[in-house]
PDB file of N, CA and C in Angstrom:
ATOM      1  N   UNK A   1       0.821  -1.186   0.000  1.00  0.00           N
ATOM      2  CA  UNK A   1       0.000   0.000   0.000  1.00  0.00           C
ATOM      3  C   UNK A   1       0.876   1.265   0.000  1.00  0.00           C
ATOM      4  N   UNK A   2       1.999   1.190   0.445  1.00  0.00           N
ATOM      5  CA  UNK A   2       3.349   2.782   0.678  1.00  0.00           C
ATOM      6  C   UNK A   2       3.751   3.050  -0.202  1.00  0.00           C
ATOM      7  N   UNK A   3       3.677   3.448  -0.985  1.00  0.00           N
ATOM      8  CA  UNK A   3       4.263   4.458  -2.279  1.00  0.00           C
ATOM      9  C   UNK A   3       5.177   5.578  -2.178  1.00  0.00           C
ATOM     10  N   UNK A   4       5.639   5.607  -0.589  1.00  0.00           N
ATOM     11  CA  UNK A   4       6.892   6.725  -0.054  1.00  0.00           C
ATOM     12  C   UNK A   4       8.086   6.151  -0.128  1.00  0.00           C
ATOM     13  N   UNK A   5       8.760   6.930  -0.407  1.00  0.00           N
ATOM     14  CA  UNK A   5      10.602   6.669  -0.762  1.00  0.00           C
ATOM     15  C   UNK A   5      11.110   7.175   0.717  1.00  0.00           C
ATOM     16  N   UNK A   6      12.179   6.862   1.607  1.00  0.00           N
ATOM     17  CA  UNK A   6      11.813   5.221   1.727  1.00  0.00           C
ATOM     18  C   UNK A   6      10.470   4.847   2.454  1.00  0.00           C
ATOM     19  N   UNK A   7      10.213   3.745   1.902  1.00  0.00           N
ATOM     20  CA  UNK A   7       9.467   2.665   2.424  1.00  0.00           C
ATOM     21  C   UNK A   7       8.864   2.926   4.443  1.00  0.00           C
ATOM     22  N   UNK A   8       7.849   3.033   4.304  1.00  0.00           N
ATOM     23  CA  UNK A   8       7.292   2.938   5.898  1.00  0.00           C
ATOM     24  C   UNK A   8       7.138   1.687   6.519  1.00  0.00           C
ATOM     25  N   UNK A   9       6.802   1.707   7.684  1.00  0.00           N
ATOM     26  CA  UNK A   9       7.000   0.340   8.307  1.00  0.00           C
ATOM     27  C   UNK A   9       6.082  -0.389   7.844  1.00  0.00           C
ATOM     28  N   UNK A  10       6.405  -1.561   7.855  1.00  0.00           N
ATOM     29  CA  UNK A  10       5.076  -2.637   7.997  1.00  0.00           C
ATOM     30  C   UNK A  10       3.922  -2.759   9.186  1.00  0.00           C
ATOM     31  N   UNK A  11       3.032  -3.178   8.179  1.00  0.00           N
ATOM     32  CA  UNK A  11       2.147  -3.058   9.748  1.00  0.00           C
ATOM     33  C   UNK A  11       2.380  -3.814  10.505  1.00  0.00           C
ATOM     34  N   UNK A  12       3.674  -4.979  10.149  1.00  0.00           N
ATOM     35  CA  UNK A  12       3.739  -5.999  11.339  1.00  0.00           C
ATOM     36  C   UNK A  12       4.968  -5.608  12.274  1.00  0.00           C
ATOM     37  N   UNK A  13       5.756  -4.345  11.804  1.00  0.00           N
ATOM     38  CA  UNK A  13       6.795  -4.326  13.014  1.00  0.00           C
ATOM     39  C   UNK A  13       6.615  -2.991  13.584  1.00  0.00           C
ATOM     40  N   UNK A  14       7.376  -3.051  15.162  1.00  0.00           N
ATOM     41  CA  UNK A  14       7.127  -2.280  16.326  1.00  0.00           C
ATOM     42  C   UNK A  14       6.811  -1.353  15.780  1.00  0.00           C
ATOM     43  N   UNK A  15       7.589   0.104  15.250  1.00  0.00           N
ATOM     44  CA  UNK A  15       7.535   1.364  14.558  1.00  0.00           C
ATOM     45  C   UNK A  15       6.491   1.558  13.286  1.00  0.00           C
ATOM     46  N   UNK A  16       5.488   0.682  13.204  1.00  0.00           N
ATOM     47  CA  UNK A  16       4.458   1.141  12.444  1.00  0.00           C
ATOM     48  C   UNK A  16       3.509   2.191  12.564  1.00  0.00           C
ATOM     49  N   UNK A  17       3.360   2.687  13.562  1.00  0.00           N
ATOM     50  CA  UNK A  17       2.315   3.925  14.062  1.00  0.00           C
ATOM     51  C   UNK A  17       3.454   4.833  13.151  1.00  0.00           C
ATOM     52  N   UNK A  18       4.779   4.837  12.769  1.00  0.00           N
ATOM     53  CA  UNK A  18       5.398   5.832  11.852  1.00  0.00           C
ATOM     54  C   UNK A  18       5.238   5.908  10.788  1.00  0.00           C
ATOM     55  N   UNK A  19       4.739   4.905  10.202  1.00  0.00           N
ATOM     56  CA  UNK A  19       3.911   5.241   8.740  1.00  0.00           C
ATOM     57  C   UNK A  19       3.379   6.538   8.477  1.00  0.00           C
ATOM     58  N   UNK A  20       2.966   6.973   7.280  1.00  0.00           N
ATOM     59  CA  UNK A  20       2.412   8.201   6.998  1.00  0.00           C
ATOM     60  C   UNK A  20       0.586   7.862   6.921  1.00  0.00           C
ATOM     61  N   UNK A  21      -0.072   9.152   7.556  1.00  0.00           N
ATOM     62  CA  UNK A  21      -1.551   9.096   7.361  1.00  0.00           C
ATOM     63  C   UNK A  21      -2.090   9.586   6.418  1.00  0.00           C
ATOM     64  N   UNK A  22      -2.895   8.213   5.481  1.00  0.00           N
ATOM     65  CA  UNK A  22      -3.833   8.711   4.360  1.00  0.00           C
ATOM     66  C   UNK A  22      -4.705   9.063   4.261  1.00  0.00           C
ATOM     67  N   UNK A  23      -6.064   8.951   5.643  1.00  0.00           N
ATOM     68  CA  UNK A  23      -6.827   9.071   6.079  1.00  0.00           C
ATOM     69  C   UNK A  23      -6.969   9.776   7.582  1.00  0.00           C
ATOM     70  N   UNK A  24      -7.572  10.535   7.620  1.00  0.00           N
ATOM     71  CA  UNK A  24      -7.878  11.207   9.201  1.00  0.00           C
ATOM     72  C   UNK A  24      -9.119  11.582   9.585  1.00  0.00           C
ATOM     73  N   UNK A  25      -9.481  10.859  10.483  1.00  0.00           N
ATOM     74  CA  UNK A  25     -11.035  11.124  11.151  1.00  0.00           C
ATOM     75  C   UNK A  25     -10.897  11.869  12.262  1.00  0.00           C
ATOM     76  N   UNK A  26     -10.465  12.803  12.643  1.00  0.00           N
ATOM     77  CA  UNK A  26     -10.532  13.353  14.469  1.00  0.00           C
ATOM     78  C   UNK A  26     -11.795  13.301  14.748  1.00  0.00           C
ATOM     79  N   UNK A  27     -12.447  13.818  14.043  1.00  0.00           N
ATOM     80  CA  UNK A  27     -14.276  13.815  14.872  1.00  0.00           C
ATOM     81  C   UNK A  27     -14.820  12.346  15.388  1.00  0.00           C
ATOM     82  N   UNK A  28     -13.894  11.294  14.246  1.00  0.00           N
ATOM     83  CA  UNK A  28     -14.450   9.748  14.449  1.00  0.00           C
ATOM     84  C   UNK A  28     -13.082   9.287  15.860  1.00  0.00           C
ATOM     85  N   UNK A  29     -12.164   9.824  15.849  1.00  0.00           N
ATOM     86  CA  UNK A  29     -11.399   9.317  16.604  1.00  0.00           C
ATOM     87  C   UNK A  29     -10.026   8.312  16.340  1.00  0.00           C
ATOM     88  N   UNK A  30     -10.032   8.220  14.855  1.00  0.00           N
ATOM     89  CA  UNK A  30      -9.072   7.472  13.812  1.00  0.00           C
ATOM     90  C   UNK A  30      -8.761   8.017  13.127  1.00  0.00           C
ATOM     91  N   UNK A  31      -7.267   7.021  12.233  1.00  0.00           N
ATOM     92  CA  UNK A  31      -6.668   7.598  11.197  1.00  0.00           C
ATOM     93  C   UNK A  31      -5.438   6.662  10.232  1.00  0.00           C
ATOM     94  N   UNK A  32      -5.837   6.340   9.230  1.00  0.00           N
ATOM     95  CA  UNK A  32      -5.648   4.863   8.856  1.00  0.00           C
ATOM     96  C   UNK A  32      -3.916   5.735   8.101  1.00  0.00           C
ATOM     97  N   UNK A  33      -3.510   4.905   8.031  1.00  0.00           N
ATOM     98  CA  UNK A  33      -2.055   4.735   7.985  1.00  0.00           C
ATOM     99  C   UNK A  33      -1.631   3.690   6.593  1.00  0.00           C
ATOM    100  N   UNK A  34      -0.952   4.248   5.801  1.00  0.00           N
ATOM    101  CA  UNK A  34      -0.422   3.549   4.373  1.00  0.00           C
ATOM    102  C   UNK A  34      -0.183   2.241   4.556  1.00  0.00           C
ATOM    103  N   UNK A  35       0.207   1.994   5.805  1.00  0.00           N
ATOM    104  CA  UNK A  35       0.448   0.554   6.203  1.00  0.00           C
ATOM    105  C   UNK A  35      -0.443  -0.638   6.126  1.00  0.00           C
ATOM    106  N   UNK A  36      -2.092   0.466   6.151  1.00  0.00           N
ATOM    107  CA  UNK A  36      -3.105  -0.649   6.375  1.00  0.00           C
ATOM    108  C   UNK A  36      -3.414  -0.822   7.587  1.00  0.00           C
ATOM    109  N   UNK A  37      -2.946   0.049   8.771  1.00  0.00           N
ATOM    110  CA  UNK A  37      -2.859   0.066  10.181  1.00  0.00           C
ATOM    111  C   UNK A  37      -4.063   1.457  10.555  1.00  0.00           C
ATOM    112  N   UNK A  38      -5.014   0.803  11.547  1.00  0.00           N
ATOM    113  CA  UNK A  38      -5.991   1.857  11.834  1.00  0.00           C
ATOM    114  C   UNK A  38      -5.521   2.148  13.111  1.00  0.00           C
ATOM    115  N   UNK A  39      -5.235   3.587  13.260  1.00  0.00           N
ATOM    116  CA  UNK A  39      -4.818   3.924  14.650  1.00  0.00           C
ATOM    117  C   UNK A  39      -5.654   4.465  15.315  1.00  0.00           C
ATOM    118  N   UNK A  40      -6.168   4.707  16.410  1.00  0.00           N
ATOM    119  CA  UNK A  40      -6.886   5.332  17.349  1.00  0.00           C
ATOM    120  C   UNK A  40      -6.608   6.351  17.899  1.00  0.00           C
ATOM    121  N   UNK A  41      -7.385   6.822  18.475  1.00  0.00           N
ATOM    122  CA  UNK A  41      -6.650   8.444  19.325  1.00  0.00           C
ATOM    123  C   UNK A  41      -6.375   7.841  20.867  1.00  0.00           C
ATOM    124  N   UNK A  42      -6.536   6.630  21.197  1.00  0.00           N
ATOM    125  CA  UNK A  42      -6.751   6.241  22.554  1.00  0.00           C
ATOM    126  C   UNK A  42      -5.493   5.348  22.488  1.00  0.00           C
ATOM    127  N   UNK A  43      -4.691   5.098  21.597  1.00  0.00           N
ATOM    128  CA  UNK A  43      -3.414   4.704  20.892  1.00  0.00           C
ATOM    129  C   UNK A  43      -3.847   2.912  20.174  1.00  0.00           C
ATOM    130  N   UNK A  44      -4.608   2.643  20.801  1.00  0.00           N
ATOM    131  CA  UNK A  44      -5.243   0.993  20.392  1.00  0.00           C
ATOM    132  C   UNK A  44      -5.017   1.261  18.689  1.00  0.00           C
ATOM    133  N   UNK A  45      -4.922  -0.044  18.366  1.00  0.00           N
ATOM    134  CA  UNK A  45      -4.584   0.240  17.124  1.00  0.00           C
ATOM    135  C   UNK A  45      -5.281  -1.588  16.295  1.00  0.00           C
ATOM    136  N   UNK A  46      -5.703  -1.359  15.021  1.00  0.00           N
ATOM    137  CA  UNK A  46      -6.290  -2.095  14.428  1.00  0.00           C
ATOM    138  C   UNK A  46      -5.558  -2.444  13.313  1.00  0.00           C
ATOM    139  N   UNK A  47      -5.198  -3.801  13.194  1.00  0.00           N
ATOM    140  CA  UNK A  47      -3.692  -4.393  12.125  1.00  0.00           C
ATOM    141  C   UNK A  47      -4.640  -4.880  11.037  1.00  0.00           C
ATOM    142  N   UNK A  48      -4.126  -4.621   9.611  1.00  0.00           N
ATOM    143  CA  UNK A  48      -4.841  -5.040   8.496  1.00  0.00           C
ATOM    144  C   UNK A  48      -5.212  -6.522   8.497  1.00  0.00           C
ATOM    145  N   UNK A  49      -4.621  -7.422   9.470  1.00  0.00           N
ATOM    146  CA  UNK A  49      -5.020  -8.851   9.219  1.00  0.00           C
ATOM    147  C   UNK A  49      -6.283  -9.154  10.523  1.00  0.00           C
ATOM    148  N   UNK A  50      -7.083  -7.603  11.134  1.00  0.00           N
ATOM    149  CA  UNK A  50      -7.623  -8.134  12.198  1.00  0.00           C
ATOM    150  C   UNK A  50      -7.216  -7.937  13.704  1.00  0.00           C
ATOM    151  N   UNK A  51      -5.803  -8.471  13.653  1.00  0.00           N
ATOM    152  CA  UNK A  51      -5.252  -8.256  15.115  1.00  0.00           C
ATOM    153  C   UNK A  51      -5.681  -6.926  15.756  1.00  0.00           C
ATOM    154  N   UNK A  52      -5.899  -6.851  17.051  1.00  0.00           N
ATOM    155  CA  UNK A  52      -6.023  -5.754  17.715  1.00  0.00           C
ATOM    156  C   UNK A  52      -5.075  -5.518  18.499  1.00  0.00           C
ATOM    157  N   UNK A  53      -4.545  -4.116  18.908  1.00  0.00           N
ATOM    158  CA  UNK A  53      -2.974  -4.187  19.689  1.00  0.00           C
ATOM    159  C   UNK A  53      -4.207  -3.309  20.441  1.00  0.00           C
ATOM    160  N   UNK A  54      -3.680  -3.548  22.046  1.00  0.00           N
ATOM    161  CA  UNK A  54      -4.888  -2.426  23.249  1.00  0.00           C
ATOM    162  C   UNK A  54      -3.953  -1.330  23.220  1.00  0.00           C
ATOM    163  N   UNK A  55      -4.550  -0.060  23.605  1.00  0.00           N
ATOM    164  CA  UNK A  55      -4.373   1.151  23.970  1.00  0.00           C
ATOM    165  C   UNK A  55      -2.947   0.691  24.778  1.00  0.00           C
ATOM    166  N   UNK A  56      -2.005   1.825  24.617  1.00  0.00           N
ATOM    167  CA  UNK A  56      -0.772   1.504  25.136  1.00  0.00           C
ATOM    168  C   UNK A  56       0.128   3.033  25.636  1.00  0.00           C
ATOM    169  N   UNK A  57      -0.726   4.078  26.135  1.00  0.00           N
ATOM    170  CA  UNK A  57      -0.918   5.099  26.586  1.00  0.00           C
ATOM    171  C   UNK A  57       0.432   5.308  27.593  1.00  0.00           C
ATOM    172  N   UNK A  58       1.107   6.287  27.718  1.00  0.00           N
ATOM    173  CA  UNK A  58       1.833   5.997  29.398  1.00  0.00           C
ATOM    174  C   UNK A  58       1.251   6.751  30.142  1.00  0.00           C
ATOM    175  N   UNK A  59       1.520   5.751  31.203  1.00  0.00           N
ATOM    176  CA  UNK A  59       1.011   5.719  32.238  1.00  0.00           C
ATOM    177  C   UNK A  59       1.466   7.522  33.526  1.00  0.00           C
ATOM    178  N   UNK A  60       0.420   7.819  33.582  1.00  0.00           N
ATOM    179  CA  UNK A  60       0.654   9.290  34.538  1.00  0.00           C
ATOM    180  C   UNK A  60       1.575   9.155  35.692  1.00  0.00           C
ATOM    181  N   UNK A  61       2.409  10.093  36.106  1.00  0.00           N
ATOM    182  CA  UNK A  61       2.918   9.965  36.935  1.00  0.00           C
ATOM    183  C   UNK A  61       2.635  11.112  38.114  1.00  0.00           C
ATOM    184  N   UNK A  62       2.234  10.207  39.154  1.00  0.00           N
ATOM    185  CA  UNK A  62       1.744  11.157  40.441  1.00  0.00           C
ATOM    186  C   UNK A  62       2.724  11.590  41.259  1.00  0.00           C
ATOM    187  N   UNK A  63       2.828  12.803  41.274  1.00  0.00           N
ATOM    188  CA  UNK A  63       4.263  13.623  42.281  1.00  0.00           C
ATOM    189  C   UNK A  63       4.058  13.194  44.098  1.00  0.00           C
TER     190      UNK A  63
END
């Protein structure tokens, strides 16, 4: 699906949320990625074969 010089990640390795966005929904809360990777605003993310990766947010830190 990447047609960028170089090449973006696959949707199957770690650094894929670095892909470039072809699509952007803010009002819906998504934004699909050349990879075929649907990302979320809640960071959860949806892999072109199905897989679901959960929200992976960091965690707040209380003083």
């Amino acid at each position: 699906m990447c047609t960028h010089t170089p090449k973006c990640p696959a949707a199957d390795s770690p650094d894929r949320e670095a892909a470039h966005v072809v699509a952007s929904h803010p009002e819906q809360g998504w934004s699909l990625l050349c990879n075929g990777t649907v990302l979320f605003e809640d960071t959860g993310e949806l892999l072109p074969d199905g897989q679901v990766i959960a929200p992976h947010r960091p965690l707040a830190v209380v003083a």
